[in-house]
PDB file of N, CA and C in Angstrom:
ATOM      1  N   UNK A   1     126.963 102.242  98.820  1.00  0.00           N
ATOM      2  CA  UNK A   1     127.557 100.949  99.075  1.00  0.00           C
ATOM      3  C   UNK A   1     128.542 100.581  97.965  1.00  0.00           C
ATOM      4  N   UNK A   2     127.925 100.752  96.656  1.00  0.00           N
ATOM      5  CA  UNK A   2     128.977 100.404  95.337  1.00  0.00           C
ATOM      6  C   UNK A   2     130.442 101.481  95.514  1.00  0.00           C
ATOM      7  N   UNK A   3     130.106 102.738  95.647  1.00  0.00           N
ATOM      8  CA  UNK A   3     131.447 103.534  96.092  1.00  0.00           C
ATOM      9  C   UNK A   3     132.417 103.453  96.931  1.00  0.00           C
ATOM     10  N   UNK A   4     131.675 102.290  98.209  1.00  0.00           N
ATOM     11  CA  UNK A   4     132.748 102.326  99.084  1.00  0.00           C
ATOM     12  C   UNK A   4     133.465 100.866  98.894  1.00  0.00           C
ATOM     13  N   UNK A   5     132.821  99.997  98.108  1.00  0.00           N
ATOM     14  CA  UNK A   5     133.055  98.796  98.077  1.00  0.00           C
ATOM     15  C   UNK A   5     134.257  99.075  96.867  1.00  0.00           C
ATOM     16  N   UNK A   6     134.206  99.523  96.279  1.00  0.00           N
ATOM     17  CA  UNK A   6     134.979 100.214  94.783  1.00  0.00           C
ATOM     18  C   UNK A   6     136.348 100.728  95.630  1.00  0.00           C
ATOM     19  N   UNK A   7     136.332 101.326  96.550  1.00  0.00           N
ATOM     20  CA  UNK A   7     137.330 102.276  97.289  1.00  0.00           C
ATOM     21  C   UNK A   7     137.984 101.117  98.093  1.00  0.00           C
ATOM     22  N   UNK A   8     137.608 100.181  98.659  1.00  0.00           N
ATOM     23  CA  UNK A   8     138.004  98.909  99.531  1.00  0.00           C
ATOM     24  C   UNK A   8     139.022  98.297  98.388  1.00  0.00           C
ATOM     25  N   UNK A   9     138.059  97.881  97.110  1.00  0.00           N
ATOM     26  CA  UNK A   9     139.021  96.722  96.336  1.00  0.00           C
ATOM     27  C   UNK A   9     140.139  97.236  95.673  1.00  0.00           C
ATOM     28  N   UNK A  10     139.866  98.854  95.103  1.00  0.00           N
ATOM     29  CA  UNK A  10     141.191  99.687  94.265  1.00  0.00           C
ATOM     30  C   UNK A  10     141.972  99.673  95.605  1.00  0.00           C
ATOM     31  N   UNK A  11     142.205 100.204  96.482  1.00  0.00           N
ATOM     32  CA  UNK A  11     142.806  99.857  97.896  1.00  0.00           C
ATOM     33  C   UNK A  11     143.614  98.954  97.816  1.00  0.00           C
ATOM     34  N   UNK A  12     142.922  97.363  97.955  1.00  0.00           N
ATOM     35  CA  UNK A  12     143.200  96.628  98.330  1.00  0.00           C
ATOM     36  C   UNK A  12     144.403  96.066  96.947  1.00  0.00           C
ATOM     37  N   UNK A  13     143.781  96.470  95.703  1.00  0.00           N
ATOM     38  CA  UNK A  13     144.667  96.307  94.596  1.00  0.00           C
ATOM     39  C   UNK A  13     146.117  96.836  94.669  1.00  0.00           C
ATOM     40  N   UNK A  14     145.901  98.232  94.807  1.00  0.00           N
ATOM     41  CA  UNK A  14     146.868  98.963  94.971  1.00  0.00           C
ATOM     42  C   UNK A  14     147.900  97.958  95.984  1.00  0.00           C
ATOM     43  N   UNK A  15     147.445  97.693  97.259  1.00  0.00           N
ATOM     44  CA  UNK A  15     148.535  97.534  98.315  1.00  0.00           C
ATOM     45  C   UNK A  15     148.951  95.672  97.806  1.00  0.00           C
ATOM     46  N   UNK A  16     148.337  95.112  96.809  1.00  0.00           N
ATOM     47  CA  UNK A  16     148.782  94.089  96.569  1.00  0.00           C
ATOM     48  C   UNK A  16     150.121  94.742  95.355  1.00  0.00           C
ATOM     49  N   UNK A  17     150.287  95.827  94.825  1.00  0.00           N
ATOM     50  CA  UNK A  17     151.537  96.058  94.008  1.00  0.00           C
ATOM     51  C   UNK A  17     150.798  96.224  92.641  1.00  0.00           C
ATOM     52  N   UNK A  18     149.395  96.607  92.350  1.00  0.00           N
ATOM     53  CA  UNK A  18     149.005  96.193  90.911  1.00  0.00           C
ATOM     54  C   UNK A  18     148.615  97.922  90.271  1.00  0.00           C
ATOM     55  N   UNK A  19     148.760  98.864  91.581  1.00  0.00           N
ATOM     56  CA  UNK A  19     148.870 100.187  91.101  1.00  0.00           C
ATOM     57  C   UNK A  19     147.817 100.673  90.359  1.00  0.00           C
ATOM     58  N   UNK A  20     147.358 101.383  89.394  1.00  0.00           N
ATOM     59  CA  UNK A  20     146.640 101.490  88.930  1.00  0.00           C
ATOM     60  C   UNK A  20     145.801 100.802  87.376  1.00  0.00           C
ATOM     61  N   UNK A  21     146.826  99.990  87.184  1.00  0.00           N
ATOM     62  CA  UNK A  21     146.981  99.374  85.984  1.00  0.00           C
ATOM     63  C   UNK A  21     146.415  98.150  86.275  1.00  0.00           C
ATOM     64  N   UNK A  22     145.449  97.522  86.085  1.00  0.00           N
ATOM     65  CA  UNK A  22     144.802  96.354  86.382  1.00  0.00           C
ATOM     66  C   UNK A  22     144.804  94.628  85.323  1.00  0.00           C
ATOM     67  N   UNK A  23     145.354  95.482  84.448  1.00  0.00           N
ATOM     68  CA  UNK A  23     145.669  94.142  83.142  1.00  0.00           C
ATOM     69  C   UNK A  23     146.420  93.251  83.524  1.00  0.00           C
ATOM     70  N   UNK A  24     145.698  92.251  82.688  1.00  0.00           N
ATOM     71  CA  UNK A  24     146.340  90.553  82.671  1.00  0.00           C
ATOM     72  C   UNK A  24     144.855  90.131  84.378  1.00  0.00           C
ATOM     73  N   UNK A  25     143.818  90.728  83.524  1.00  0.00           N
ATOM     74  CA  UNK A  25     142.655  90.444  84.310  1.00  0.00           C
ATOM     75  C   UNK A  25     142.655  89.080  84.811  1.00  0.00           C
ATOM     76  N   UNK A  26     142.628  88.004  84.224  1.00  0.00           N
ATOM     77  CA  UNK A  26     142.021  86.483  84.417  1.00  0.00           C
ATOM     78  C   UNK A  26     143.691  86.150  84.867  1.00  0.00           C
ATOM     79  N   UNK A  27     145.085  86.599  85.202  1.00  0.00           N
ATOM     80  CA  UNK A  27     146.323  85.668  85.358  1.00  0.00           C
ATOM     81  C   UNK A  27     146.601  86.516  86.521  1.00  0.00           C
ATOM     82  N   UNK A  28     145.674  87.758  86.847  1.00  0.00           N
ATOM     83  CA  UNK A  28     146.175  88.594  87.921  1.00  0.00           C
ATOM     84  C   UNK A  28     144.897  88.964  89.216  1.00  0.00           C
ATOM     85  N   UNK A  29     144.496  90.040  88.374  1.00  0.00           N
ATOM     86  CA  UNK A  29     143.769  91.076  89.120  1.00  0.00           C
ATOM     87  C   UNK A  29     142.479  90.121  89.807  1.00  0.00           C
ATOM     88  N   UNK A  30     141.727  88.923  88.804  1.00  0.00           N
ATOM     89  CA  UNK A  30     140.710  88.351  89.452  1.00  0.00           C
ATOM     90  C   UNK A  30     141.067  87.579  90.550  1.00  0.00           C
ATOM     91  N   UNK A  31     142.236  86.291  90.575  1.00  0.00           N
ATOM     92  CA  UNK A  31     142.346  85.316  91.543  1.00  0.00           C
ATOM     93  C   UNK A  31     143.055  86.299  92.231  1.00  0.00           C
ATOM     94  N   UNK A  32     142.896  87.525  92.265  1.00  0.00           N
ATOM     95  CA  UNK A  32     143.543  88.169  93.687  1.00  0.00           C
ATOM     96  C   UNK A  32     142.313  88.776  94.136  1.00  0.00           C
ATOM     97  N   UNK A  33     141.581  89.077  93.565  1.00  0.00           N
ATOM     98  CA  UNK A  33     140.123  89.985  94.139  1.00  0.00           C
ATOM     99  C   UNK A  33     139.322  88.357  94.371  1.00  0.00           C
ATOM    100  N   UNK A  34     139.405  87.456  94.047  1.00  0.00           N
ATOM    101  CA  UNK A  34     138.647  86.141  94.432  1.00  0.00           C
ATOM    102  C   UNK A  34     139.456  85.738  95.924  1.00  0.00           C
ATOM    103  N   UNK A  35     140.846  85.683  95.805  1.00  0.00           N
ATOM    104  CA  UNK A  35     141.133  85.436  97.463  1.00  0.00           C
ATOM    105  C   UNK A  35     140.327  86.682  98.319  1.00  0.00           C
ATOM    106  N   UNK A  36     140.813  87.964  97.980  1.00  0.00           N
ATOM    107  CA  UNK A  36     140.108  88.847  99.137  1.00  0.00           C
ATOM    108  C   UNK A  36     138.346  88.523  99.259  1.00  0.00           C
ATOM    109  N   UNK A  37     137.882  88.039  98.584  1.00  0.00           N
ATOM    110  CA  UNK A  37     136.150  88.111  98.451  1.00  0.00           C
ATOM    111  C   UNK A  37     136.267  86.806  99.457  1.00  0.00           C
ATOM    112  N   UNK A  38     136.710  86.253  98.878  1.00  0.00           N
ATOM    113  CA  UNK A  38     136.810  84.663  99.569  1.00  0.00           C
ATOM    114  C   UNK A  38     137.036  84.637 101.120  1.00  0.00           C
ATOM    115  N   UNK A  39     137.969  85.302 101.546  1.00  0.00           N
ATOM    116  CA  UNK A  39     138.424  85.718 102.670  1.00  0.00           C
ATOM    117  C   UNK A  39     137.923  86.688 103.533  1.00  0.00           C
ATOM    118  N   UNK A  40     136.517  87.749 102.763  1.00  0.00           N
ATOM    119  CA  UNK A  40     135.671  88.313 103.712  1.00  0.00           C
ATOM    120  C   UNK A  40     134.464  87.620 103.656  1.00  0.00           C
ATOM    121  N   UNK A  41     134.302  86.152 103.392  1.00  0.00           N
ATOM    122  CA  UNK A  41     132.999  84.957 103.801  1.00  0.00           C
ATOM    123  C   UNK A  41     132.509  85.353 102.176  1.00  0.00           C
ATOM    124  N   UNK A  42     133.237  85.845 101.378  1.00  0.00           N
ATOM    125  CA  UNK A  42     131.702  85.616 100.157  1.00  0.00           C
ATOM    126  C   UNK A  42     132.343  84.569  99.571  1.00  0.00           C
ATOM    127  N   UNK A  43     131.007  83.753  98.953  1.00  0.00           N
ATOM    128  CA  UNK A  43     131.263  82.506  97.365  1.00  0.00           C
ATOM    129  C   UNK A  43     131.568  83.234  96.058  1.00  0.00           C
ATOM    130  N   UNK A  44     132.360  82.553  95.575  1.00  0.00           N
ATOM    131  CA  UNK A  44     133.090  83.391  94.020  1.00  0.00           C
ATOM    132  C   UNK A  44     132.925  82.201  93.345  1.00  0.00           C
ATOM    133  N   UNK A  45     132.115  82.882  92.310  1.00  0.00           N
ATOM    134  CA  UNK A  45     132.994  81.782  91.191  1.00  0.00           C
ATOM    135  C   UNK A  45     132.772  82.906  89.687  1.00  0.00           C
ATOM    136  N   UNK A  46     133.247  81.976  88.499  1.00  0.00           N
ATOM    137  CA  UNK A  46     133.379  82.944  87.297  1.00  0.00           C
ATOM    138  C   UNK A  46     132.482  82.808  86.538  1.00  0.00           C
ATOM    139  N   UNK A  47     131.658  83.745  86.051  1.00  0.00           N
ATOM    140  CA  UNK A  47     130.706  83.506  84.998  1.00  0.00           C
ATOM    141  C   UNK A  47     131.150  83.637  83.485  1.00  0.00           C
ATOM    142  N   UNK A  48     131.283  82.982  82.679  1.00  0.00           N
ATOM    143  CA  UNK A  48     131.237  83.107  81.184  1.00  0.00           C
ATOM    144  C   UNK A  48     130.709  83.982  80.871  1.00  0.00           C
ATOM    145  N   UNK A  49     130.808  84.531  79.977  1.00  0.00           N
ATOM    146  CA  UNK A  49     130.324  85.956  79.382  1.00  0.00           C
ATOM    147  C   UNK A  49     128.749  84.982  78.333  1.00  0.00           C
ATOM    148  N   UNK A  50     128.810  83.576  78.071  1.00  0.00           N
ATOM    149  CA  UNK A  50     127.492  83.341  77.397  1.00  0.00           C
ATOM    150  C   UNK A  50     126.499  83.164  78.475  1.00  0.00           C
ATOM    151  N   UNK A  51     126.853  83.377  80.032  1.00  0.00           N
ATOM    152  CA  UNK A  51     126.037  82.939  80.856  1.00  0.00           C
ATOM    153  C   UNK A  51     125.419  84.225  81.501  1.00  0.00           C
ATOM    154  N   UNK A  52     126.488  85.284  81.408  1.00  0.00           N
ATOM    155  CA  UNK A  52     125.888  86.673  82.422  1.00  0.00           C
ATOM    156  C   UNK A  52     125.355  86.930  81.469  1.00  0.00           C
ATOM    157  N   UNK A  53     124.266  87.885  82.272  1.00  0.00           N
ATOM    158  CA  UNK A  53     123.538  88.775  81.895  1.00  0.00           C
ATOM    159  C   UNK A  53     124.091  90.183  81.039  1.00  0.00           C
ATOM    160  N   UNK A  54     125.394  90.670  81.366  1.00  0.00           N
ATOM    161  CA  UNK A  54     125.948  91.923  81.029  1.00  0.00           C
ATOM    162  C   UNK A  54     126.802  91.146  79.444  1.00  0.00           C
ATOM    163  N   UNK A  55     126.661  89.975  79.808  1.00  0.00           N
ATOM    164  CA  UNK A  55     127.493  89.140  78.034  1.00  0.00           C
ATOM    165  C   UNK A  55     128.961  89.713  77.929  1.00  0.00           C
ATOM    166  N   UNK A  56     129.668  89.642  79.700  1.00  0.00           N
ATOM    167  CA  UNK A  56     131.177  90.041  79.763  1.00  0.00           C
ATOM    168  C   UNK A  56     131.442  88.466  80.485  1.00  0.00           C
ATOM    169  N   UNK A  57     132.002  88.154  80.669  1.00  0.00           N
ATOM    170  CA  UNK A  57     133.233  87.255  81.695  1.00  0.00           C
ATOM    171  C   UNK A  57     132.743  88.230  82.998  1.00  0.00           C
ATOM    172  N   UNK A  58     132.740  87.557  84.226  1.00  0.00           N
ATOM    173  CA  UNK A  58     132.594  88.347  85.182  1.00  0.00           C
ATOM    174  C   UNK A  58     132.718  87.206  86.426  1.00  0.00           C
ATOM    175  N   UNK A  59     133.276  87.691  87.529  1.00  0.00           N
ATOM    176  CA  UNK A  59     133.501  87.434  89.031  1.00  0.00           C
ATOM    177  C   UNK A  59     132.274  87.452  89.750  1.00  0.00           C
ATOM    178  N   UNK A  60     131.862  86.507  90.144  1.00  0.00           N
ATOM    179  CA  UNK A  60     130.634  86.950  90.635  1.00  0.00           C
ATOM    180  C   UNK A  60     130.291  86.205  91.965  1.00  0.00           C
ATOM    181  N   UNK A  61     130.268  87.622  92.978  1.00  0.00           N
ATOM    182  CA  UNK A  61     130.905  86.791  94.738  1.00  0.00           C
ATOM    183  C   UNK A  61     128.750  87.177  95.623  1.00  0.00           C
ATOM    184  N   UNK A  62     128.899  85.958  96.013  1.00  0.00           N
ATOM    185  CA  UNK A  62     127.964  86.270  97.025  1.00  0.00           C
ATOM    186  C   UNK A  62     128.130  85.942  98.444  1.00  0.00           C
ATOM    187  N   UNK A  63     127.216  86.772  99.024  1.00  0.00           N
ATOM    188  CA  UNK A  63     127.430  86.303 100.474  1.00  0.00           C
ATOM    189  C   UNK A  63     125.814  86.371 101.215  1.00  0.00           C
ATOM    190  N   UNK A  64     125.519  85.824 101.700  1.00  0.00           N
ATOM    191  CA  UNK A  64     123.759  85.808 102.123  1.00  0.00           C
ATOM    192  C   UNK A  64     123.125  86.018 100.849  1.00  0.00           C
ATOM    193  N   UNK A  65     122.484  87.609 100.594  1.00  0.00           N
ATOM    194  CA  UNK A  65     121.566  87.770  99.464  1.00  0.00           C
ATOM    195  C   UNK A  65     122.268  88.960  98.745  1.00  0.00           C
ATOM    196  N   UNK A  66     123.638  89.394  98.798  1.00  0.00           N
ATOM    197  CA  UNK A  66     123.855  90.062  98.526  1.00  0.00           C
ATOM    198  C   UNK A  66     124.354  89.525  97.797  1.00  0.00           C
ATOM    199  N   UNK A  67     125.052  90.573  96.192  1.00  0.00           N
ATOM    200  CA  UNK A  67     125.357  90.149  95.117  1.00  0.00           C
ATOM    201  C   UNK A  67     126.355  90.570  94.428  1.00  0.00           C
ATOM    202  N   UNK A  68     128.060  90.630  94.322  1.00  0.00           N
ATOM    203  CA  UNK A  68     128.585  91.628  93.574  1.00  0.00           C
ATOM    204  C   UNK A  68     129.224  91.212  92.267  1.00  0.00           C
ATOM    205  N   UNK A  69     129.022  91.577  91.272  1.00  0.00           N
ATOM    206  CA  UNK A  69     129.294  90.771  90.526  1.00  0.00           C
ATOM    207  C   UNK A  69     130.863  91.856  89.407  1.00  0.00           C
ATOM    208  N   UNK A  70     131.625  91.596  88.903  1.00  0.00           N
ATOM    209  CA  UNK A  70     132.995  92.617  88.596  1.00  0.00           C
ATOM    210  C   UNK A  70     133.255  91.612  87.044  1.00  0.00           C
ATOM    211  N   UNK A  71     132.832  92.637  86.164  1.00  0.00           N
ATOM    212  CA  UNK A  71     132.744  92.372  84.914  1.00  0.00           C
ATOM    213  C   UNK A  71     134.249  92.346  84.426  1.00  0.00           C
ATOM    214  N   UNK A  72     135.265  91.570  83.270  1.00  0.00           N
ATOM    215  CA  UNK A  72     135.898  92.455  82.842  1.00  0.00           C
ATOM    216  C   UNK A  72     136.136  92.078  80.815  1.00  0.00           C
ATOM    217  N   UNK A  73     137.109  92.727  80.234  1.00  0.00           N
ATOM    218  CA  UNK A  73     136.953  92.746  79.118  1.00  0.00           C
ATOM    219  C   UNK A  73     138.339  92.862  78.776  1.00  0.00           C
ATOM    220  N   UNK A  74     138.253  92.962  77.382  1.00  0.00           N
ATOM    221  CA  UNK A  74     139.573  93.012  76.491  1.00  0.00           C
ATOM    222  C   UNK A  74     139.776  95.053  76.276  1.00  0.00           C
ATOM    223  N   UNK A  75     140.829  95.498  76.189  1.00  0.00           N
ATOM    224  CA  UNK A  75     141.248  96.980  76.006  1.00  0.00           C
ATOM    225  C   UNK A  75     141.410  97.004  74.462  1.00  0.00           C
ATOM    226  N   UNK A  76     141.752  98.090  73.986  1.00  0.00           N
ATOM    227  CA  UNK A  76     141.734  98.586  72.698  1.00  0.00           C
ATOM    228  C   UNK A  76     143.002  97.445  72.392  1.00  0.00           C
ATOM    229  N   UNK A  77     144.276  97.370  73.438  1.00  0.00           N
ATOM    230  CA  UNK A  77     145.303  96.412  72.853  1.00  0.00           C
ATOM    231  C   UNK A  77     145.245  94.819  72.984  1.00  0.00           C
ATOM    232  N   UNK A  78     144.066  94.731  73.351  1.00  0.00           N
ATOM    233  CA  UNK A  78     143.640  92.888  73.285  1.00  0.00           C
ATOM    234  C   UNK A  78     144.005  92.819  74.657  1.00  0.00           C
ATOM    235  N   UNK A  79     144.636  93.184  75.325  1.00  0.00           N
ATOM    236  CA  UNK A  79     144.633  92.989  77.051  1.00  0.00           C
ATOM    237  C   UNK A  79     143.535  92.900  78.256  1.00  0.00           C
ATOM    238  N   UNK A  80     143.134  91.747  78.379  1.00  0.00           N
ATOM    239  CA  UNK A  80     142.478  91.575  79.245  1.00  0.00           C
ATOM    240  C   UNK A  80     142.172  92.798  80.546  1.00  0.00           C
ATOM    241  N   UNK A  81     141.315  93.590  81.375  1.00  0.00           N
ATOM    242  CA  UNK A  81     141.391  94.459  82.080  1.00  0.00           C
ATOM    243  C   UNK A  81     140.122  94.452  83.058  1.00  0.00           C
ATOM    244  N   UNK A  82     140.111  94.419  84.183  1.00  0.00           N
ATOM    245  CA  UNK A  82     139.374  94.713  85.017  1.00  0.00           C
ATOM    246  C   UNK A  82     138.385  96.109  85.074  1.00  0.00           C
ATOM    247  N   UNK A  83     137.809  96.631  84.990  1.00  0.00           N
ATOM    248  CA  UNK A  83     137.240  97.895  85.527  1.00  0.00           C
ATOM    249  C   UNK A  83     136.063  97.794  86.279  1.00  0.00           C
ATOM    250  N   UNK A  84     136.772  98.364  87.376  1.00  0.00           N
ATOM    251  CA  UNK A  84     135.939  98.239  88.560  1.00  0.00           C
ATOM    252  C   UNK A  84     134.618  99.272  88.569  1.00  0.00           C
ATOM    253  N   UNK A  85     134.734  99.978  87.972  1.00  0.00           N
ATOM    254  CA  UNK A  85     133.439 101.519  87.143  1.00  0.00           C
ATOM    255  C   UNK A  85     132.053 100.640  87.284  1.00  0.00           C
ATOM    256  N   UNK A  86     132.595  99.469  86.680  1.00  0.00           N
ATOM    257  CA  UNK A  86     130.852  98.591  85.944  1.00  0.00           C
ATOM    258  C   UNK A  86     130.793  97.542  86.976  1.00  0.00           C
ATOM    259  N   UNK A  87     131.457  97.761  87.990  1.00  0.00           N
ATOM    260  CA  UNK A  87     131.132  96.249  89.505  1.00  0.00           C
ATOM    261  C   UNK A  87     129.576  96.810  89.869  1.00  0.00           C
ATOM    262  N   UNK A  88     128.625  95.940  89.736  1.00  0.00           N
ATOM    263  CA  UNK A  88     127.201  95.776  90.413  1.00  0.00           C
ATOM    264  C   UNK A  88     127.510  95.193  91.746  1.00  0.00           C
ATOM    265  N   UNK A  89     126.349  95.890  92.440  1.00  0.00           N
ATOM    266  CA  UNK A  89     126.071  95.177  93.912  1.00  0.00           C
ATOM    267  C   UNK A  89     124.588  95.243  93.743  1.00  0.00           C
ATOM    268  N   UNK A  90     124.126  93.958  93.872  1.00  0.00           N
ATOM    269  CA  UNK A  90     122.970  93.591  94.366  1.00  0.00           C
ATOM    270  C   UNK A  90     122.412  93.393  95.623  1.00  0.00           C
ATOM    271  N   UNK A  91     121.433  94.305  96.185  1.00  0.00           N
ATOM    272  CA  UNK A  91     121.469  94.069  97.621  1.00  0.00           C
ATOM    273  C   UNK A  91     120.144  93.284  97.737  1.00  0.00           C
ATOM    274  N   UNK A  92     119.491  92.738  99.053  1.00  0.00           N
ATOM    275  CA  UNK A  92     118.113  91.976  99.245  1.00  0.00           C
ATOM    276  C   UNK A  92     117.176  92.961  98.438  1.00  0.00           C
ATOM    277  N   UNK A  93     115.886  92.692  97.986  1.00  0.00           N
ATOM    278  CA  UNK A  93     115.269  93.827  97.867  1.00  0.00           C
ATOM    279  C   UNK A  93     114.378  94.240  98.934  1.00  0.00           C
ATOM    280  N   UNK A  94     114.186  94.189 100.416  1.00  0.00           N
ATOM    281  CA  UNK A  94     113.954  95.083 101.214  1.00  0.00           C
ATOM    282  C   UNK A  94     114.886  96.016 101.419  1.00  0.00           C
ATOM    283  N   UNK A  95     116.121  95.654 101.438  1.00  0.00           N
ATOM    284  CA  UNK A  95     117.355  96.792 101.442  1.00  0.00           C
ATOM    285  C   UNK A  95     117.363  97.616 100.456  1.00  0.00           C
ATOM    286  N   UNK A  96     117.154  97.088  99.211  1.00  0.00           N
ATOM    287  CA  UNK A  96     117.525  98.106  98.009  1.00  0.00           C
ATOM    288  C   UNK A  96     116.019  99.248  98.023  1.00  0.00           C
ATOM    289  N   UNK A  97     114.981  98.818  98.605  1.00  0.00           N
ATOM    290  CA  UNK A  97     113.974  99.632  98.979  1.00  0.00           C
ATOM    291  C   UNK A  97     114.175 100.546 100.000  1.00  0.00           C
ATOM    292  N   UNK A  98     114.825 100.709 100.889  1.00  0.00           N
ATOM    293  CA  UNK A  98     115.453 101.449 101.899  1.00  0.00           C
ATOM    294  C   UNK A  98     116.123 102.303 101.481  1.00  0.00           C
ATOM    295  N   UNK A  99     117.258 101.581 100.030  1.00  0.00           N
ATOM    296  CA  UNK A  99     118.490 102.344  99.946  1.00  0.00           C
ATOM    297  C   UNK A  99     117.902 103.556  98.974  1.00  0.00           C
ATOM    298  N   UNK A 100     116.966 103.419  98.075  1.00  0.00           N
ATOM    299  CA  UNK A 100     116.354 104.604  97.429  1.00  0.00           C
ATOM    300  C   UNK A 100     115.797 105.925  98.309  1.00  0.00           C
ATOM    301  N   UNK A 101     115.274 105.500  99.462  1.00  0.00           N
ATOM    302  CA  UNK A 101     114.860 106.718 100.236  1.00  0.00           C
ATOM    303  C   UNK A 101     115.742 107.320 101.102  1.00  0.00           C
TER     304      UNK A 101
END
């Protein structure tokens, strides 16, 4: 599920013009991955990095009980950057019991 959901949003990045290069996270890449989340029924909003759990800034969209949450951080040059590598999906846990077997 995390692989294909990963393959949807680089996709969807790409065909918005942002190529592979995802920086200028919080003026770009998020309020464009927050319209698309927004626009397939999930709730977004932003977590502070003193509030998540992972202690990044992070996007964090739900929809029923599912959970995805898209961390991002500063690069070696102080540039804000998305990486989609560390996006969690939280699924119900009867599902995530399914999804192990």
């Amino acid at each position: 599920m995390k692989d294909a959901l990963v393959r949807r949003l680089e996709a969807f990045l790409e065909n918005q013009d942002f190529g592979k290069n995802w920086d200028g996270a919080y003026q770009d890449a998020v309020p464009t991955l927050r319209r698309y989340l927004d626009g397939e029924g999930y709730r977004t909003l932003i977590m502070h990095e003193l509030e998540s759990e992972s202690r990044d800034t992070e996007l964090v969209a739900t929809k029923e009980s599912l959970v995805i949450r898209i961390p991002w951080g500063e690069d070696s040059n102080g540039k804000s950057v998305v990486n989609l590598t560390h996006l969690e999906v939280r699924l119900p846990h009867h599902l995530e019991a399914d999804n192990r077997t």
